[in-house]
Protein backbone atom coordinates (compact mmCIF):
# COMPACT_ATOMS: atom_id res chain seq x y z
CA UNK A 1 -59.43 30.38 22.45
CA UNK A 2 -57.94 29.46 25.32
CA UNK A 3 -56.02 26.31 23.97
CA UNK A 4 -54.65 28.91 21.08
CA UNK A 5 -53.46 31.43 23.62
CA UNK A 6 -51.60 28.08 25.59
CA UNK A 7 -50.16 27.08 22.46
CA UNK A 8 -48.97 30.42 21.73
CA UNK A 9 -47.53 30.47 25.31
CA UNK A 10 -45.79 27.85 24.82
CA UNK A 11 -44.03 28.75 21.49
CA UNK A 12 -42.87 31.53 23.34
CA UNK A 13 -41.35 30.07 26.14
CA UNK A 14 -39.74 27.88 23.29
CA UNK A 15 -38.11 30.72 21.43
CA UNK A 16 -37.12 31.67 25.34
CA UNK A 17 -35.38 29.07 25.61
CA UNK A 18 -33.39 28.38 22.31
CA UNK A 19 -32.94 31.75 21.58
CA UNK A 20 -30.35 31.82 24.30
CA UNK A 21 -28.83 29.03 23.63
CA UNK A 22 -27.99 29.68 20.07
CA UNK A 23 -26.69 33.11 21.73
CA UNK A 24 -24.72 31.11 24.44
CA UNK A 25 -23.20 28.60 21.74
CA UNK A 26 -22.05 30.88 19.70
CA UNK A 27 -20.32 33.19 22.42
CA UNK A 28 -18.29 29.70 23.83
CA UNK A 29 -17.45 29.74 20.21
CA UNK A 30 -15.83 32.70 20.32
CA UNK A 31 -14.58 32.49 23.54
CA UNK A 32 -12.65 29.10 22.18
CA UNK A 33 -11.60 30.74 19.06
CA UNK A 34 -10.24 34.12 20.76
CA UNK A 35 -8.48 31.28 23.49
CA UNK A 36 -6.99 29.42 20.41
CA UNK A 37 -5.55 32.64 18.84
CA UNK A 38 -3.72 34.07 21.87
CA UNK A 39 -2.48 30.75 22.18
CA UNK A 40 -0.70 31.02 19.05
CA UNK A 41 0.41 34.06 19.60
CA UNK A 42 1.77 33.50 22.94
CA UNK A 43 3.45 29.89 21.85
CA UNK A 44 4.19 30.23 17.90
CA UNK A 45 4.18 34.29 17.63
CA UNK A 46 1.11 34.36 15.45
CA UNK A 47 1.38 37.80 13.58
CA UNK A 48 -1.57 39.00 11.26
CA UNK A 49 -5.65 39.26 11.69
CA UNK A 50 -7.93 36.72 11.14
CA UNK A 51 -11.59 36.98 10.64
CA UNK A 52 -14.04 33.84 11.42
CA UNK A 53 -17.71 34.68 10.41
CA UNK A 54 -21.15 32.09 10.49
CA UNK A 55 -24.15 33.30 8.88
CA UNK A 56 -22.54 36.82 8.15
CA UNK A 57 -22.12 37.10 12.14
CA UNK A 58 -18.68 37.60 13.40
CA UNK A 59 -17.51 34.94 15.81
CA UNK A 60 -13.97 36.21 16.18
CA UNK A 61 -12.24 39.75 14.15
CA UNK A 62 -8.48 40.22 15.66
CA UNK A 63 -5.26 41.77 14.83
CA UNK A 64 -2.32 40.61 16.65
CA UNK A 65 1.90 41.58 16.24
CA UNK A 66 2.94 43.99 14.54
CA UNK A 67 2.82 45.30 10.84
CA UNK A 68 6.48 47.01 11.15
CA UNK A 69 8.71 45.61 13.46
CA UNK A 70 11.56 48.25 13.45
CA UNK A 71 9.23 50.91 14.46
CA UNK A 72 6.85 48.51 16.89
CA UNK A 73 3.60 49.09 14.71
CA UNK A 74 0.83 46.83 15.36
CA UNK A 75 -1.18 45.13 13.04
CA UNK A 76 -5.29 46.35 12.93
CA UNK A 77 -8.32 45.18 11.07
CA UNK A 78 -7.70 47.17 8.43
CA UNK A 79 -3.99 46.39 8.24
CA UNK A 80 -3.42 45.01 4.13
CA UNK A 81 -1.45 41.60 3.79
CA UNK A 82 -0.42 40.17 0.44
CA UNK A 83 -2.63 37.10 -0.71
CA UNK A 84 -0.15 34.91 -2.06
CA UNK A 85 -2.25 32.51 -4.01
CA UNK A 86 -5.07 33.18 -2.72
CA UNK A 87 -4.80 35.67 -5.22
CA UNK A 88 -5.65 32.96 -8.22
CA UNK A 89 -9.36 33.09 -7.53
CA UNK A 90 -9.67 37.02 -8.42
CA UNK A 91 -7.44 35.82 -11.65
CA UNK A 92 -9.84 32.65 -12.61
CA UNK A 93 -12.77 34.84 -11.51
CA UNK A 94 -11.74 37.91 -14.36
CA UNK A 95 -11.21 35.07 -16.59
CA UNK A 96 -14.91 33.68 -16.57
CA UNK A 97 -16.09 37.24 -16.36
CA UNK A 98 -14.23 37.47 -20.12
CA UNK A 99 -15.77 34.11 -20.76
CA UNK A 100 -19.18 35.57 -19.93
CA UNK A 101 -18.78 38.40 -22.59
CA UNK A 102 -18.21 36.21 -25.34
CA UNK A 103 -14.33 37.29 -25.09
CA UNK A 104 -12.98 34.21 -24.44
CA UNK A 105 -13.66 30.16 -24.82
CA UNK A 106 -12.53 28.05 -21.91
CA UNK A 107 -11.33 25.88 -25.03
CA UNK A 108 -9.42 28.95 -26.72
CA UNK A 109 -5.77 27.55 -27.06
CA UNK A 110 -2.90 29.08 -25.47
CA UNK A 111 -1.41 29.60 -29.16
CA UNK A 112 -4.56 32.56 -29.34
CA UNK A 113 -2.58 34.29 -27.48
CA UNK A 114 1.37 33.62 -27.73
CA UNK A 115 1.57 31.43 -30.47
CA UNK A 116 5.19 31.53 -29.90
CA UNK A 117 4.69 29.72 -26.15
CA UNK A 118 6.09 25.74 -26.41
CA UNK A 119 3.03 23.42 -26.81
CA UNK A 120 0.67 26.37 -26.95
CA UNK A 121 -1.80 24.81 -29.53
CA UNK A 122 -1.96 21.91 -26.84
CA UNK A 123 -3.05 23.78 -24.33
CA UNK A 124 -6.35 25.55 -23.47
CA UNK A 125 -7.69 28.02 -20.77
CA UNK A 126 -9.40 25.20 -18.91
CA UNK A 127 -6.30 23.31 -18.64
CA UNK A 128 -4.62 26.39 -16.83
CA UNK A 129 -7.37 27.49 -14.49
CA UNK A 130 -7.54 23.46 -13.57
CA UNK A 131 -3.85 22.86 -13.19
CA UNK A 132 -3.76 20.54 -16.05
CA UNK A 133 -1.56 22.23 -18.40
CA UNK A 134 1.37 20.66 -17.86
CA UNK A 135 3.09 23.28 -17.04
CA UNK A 136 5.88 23.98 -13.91
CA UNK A 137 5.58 24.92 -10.74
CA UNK A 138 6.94 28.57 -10.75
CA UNK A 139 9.95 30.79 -10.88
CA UNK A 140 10.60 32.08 -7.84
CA UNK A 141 14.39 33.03 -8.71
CA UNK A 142 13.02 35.49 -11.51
CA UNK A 143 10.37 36.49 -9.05
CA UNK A 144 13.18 38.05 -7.06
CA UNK A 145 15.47 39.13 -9.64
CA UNK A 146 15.02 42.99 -11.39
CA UNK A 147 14.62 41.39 -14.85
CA UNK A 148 12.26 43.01 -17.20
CA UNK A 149 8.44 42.09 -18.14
CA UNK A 150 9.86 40.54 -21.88
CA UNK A 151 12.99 39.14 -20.24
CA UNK A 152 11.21 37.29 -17.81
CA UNK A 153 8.54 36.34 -20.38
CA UNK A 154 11.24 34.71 -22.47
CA UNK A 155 12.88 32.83 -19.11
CA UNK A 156 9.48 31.33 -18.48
CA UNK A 157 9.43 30.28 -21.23
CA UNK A 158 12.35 27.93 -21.15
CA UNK A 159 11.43 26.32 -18.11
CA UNK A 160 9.92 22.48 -19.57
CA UNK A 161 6.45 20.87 -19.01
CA UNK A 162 6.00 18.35 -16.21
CA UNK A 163 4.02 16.20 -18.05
CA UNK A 164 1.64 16.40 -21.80
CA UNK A 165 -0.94 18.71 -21.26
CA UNK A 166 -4.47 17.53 -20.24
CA UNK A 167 -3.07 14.35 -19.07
CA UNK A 168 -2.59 15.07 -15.36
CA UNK A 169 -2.77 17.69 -12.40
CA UNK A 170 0.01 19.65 -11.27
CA UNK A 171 -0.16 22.94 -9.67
CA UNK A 172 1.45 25.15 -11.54
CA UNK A 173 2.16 29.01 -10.85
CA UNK A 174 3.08 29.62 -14.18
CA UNK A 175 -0.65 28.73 -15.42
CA UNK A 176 -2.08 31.38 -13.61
CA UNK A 177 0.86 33.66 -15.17
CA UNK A 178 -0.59 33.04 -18.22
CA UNK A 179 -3.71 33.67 -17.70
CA UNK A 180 -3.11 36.97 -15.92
CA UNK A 181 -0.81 38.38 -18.95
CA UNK A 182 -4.42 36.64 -21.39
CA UNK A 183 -6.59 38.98 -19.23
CA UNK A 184 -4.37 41.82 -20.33
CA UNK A 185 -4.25 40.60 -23.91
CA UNK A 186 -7.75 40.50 -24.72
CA UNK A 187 -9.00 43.24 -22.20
CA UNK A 188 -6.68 45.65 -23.26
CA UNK A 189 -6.04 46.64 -19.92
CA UNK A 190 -3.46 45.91 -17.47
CA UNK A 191 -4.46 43.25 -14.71
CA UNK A 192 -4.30 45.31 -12.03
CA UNK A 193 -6.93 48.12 -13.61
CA UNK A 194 -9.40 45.19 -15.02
CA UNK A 195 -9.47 43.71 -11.64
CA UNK A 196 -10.31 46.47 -9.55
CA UNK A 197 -13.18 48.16 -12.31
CA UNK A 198 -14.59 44.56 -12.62
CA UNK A 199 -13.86 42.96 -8.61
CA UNK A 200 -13.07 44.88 -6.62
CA UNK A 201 -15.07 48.31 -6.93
CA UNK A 202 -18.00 46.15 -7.72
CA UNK A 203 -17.39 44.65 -4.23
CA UNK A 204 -16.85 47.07 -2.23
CA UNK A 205 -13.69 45.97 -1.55
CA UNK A 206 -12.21 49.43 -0.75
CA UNK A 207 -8.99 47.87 0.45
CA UNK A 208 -7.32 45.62 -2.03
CA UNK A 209 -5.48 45.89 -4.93
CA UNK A 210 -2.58 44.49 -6.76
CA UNK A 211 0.60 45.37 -5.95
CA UNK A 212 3.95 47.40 -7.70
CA UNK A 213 7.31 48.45 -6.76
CA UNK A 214 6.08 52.27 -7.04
CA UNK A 215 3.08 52.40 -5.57
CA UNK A 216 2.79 53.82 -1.69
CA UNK A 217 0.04 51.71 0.25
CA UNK A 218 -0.91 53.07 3.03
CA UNK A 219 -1.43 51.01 6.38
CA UNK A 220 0.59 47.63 4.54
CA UNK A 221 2.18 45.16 6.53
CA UNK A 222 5.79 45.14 5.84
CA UNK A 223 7.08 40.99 5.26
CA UNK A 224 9.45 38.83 7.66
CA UNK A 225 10.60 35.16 7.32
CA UNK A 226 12.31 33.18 9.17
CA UNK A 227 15.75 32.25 9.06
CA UNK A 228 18.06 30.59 11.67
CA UNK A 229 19.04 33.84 12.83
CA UNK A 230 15.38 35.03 13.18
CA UNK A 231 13.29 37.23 10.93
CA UNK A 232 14.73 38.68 8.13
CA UNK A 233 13.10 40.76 5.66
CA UNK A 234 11.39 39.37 2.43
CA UNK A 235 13.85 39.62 -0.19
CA UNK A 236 12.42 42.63 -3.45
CA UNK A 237 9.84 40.95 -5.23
CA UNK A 238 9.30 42.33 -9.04
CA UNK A 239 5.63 42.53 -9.53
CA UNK A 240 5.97 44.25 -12.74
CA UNK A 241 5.41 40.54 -13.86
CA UNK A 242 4.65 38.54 -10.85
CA UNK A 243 0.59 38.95 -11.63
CA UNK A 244 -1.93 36.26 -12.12
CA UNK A 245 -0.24 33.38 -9.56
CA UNK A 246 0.23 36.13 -7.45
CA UNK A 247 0.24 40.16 -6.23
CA UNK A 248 -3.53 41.06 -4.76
CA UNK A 249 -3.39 42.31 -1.54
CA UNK A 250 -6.58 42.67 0.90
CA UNK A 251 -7.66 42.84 4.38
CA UNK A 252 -9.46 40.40 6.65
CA UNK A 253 -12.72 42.40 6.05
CA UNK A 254 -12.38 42.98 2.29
CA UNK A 255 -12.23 38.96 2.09
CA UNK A 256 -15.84 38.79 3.82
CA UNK A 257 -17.07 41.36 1.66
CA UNK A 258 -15.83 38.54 -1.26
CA UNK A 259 -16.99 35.83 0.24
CA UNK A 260 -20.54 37.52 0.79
CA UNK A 261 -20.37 38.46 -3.02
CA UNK A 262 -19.60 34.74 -4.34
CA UNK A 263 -23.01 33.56 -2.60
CA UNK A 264 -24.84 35.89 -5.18
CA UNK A 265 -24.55 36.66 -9.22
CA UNK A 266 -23.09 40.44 -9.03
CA UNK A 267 -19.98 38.94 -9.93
CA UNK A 268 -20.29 36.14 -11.83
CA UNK A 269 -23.55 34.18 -13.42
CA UNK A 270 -24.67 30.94 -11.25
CA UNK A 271 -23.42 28.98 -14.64
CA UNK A 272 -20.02 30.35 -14.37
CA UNK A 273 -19.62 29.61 -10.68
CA UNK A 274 -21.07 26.02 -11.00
CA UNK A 275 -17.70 26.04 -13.46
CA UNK A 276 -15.45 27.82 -10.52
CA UNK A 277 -16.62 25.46 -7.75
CA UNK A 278 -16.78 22.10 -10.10
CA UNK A 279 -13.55 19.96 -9.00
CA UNK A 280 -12.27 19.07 -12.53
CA UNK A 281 -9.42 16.65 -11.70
CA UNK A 282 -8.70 13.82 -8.77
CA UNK A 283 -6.57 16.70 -7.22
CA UNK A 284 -10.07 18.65 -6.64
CA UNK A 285 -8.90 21.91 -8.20
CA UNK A 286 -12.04 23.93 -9.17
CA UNK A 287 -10.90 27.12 -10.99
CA UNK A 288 -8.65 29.07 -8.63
CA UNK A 289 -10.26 27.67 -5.46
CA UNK A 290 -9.51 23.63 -4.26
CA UNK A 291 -13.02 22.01 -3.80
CA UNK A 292 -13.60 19.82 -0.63
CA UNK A 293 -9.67 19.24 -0.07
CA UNK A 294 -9.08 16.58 3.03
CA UNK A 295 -8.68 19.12 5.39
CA UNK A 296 -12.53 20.09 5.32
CA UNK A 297 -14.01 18.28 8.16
CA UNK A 298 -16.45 16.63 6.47
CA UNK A 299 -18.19 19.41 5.49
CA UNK A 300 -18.84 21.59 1.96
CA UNK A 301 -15.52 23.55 2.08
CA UNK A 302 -13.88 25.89 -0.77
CA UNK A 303 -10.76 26.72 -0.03
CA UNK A 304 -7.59 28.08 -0.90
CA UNK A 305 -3.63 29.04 0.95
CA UNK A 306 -0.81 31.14 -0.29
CA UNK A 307 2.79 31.54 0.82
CA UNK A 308 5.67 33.12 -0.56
CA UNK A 309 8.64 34.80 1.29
CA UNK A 310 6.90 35.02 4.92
CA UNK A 311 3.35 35.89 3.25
CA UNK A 312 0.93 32.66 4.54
CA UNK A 313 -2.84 33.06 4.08
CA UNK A 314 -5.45 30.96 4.39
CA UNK A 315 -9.19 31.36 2.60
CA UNK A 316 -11.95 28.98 3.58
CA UNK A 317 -16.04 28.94 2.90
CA UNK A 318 -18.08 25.97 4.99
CA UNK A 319 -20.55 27.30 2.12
CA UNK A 320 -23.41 24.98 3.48
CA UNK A 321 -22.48 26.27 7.37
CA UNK A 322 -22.14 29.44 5.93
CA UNK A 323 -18.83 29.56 7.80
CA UNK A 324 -16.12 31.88 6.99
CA UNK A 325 -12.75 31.57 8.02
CA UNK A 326 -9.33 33.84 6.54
CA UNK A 327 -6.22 34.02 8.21
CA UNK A 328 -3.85 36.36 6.73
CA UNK A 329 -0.13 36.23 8.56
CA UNK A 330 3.16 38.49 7.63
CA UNK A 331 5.82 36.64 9.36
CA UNK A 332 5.30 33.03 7.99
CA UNK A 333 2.92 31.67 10.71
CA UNK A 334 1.49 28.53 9.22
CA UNK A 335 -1.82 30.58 8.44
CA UNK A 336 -3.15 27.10 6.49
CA UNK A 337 -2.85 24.76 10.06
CA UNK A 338 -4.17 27.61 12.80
CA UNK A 339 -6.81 28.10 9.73
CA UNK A 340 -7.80 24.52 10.11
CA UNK A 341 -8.13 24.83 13.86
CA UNK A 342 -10.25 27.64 13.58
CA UNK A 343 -12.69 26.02 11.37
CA UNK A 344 -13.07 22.98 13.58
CA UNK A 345 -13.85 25.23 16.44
CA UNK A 346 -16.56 26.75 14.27
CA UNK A 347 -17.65 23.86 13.23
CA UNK A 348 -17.66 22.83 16.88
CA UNK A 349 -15.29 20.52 16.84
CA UNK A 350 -12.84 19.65 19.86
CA UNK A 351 -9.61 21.31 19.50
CA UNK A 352 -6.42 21.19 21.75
CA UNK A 353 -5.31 24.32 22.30
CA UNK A 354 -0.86 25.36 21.18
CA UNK A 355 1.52 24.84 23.95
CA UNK A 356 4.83 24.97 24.61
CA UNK A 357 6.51 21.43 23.28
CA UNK A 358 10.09 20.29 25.31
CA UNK A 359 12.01 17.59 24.23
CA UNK A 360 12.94 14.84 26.59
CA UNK A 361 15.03 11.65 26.54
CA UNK A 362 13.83 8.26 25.82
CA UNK A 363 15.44 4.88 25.07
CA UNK A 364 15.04 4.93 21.21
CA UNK A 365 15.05 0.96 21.02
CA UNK A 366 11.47 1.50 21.42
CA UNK A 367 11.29 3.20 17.91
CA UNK A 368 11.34 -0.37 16.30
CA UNK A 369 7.63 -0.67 17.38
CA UNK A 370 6.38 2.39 15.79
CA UNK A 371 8.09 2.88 12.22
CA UNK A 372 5.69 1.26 9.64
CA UNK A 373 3.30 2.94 7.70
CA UNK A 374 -0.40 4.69 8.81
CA UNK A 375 -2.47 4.98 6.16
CA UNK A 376 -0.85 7.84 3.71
CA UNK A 377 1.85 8.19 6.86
CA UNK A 378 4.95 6.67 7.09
CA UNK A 379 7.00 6.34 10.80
CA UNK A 380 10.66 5.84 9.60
CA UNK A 381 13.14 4.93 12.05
CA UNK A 382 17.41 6.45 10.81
CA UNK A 383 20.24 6.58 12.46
CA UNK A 384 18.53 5.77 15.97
CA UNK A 385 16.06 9.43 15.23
CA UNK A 386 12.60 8.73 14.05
CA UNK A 387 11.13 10.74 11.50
CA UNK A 388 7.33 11.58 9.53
CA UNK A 389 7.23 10.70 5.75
CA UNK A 390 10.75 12.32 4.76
CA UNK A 391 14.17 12.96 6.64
CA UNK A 392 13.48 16.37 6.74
CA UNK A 393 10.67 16.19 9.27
CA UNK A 394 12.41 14.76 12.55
CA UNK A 395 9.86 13.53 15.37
CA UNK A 396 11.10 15.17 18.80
CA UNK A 397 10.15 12.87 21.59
CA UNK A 398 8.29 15.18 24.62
CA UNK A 399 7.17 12.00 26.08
CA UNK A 400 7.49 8.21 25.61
CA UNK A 401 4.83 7.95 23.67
CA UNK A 402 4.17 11.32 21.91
CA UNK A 403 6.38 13.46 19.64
CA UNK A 404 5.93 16.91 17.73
CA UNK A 405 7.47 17.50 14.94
CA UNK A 406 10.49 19.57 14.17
CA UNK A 407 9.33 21.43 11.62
CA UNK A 408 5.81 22.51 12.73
CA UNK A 409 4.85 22.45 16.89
CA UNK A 410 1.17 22.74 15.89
CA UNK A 411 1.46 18.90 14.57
CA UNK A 412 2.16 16.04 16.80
CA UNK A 413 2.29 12.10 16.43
CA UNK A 414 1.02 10.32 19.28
CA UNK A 415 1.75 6.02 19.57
CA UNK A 416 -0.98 4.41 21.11
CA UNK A 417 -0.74 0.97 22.21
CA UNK A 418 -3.55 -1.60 22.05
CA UNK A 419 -4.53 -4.28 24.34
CA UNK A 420 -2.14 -7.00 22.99
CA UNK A 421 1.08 -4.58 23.92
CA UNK A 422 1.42 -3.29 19.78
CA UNK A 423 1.70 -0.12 18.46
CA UNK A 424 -0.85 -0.38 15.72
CA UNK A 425 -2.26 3.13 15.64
CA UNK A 426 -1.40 7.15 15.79
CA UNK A 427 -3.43 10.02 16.84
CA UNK A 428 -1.84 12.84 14.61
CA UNK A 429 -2.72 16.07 15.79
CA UNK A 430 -2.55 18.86 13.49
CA UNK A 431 -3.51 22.41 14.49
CA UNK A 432 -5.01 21.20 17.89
CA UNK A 433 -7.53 18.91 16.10
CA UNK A 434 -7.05 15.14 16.37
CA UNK A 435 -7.52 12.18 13.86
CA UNK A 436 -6.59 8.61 14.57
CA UNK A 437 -4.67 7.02 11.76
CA UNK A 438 -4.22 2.46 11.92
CA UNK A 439 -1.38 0.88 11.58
CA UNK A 440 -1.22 -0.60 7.85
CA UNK A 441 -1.68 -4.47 7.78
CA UNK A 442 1.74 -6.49 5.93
């Protein structure tokens, strides 16, 4: 008995002592994350709320700027940001819900539907939810233009394949067009009413819809971009037809509430999920979420950004950490690159926190030693200025050695020389988290 009651003693003191430390990890966590976020802020005027959750615990919930800037209103929690793309998964989510009913095939052809569409008896509702159709990017000048639903419709169109469908994987905006005006079609309902009776309500998700130009929504962030001038509002947007690709709005905690709902079946059956989270091309596009892109750490990740006009989200589920992280911005902060910092904090990973990058002078003879290429990188030396993968993205020197880049602070190049005097690697830092990149052999 008294061996039992030791043992027992001894468990306890054992809980004692882990049981803190779990606690203590997880509050440096936050302490980190909460240091990384008024870091952006303070250095790259972060505006929006982000929300970074493990285990259903929150680690870090924060609004920061403001929601109107001519009258000085703040963003909160509960503040509503458009999704961008990250509205494609409630799209590719109704469309396996239809699939589920018997309403739909994932091979039905395009032609079921608008038999008048170019190539439509080529192409089938897996290719579009996969990005395999063939079809282009977008059309971001209609987006903006007052042109009606059947107008634009016949624009779209117009606009030609990028390649034959099912042969390659392009990401194409006008896929997931398509497939919102097919939810319509054979729900006989209009996208926004299907996807609130059949996601959202069911959800919980109290504080997302899809948006219109009538509609008053009350506590909505207005939308600024940036322009050489400074922020500018985003241009009118017609979302009487920009649905599918596009038009959800949400909150930070609305998101959770989703992500929380895609571990169980409410939504969708475990067999039509295996088909959402299945990569189904080299690209790893899933259906309306990217499976395991490169910026996942090494671990499980689902993912998916949006931008458009000064709208930049960022959706990501560590699914076997049960990590959450969202970053929803309404002034073009690079919501994808501070979401990838965030996650390697969670993940506890070391990060670098933002600061302020000044250029200096260096003798630019020593550019000859960098330019080559870095595994997928290329260093390219013009005109005596050195610059990453394309002419558009200048490398600013701030020290001999180390450069940020023009077009993004959060991502810097550093040359690091090895023992024989060469410049054969790079440690490319890209929202505060490091990777070292070798020199390519000849």
């Amino acid at each position: 008995m008294k061996k039992i009651y030791q043992i027992f003693k001894s468990a306890q003191i054992l809980i004692f002592i882990l049981i803190p430390a779990v606690i203590f990890g997880q509050k440096n966590i936050s302490t980190h994350l909460a240091k990384y976020m008024q870091a952006q802020v303070e250095v790259n005027n972060f505006s929006g709320t982000v929300l970074i959750t493990k285990n259903g615990s929150v680690l870090l919930k924060k609004a920061y700027g403001l929601a109107d800037y001519e009258w000085d209103i703040k963003n909160t929690i509960d503040t509503k940001f458009q999704l961008a793309s990250v509205t494609k998964q409630f799209t590719a989510t109704a469309i396996l819900q239809l699939v589920e009913e018997g309403k739909l095939s994932l091979n039905d052809k395009l032609s079921n539907f608008f038999p008048d569409y170019p190539k439509a008896d080529r192409v089938t509702i897996h290719m579009l939810l996969s990005h395999s159709s063939g079809l282009g990017l977008g059309f971001k000048e209609l987006a903006i233009s007052t042109i009606s639903n059947d107008s634009a419709y016949s624009e779209i169109k117009k606009i030609p394949y990028e390649f034959s469908p099912g042969t390659s994987t392009a990401y194409s905006n006008i896929g997931y067009y398509l497939l919102g005006k097919i939810i319509e079609k054979v729900s006989g309902e209009k996208y926004a009413v299907f996807l609130r009776k059949n996601i959202f309500e069911k959800v919980g998700m109290k504080n997302t819809g899809v948006s219109n130009n009538d509609s008053i929504i009350s506590k909505k962030a207005k939308i600024y971009y940036k322009t050489d001038k400074g922020f500018a509002h985003n241009p009118y947007i017609n979302w009487g037809f920009n649905i599918g690709h596009d038009g959800v709005y949400s909150t930070v905690e609305d998101l959770a509430l989703w992500d929380n709902a895609l571990y169980g079946t409410t939504i969708l059956s475990a067999e039509m999920k295996k088909l959402m989270f299945t990569s189904h091309s080299d690209q790893n596009w899933g259906y309306g979420f990217i499976i395991n892109p490169f910026y996942n750490h090494g671990h499980q990740l689902i993912a998916h950004d949006g931008g458009f006009f000064g709208t930049m989200t960022s959706f990501n589920r560590f699914t076997d950490d049960k990590i959450f992280v969202t970053v929803l911005s309404n002034n073009e902060s690079f919501s994808h690159i501070i979401g990838y910092g965030l996650s390697a904090i969670a993940l506890q990973k070391e990060v670098e926190l933002p600061y302020k990058h000044h250029q200096t002078k260096i003798d630019t003879t020593i550019y000859d030693k960098y330019v080559g290429k870095y595994g997928k990188i290329e260093i390219v030396k013009i005109d005596g200025k050195l610059y990453y993968n394309s002419i558009e993205m200048e490398l600013i020197p701030e020290s001999k050695t180390k450069f940020f880049r023009a077009d993004n602070n959060d991502r810097t190049v550093e040359f690091i020389k090895d023992k024989s005097g060469s410049y054969n690697s790079i440690i490319l830092t890209k929202g505060g988290v490091k990777e070292v990149f070798k020199k390519n052999s000849n």
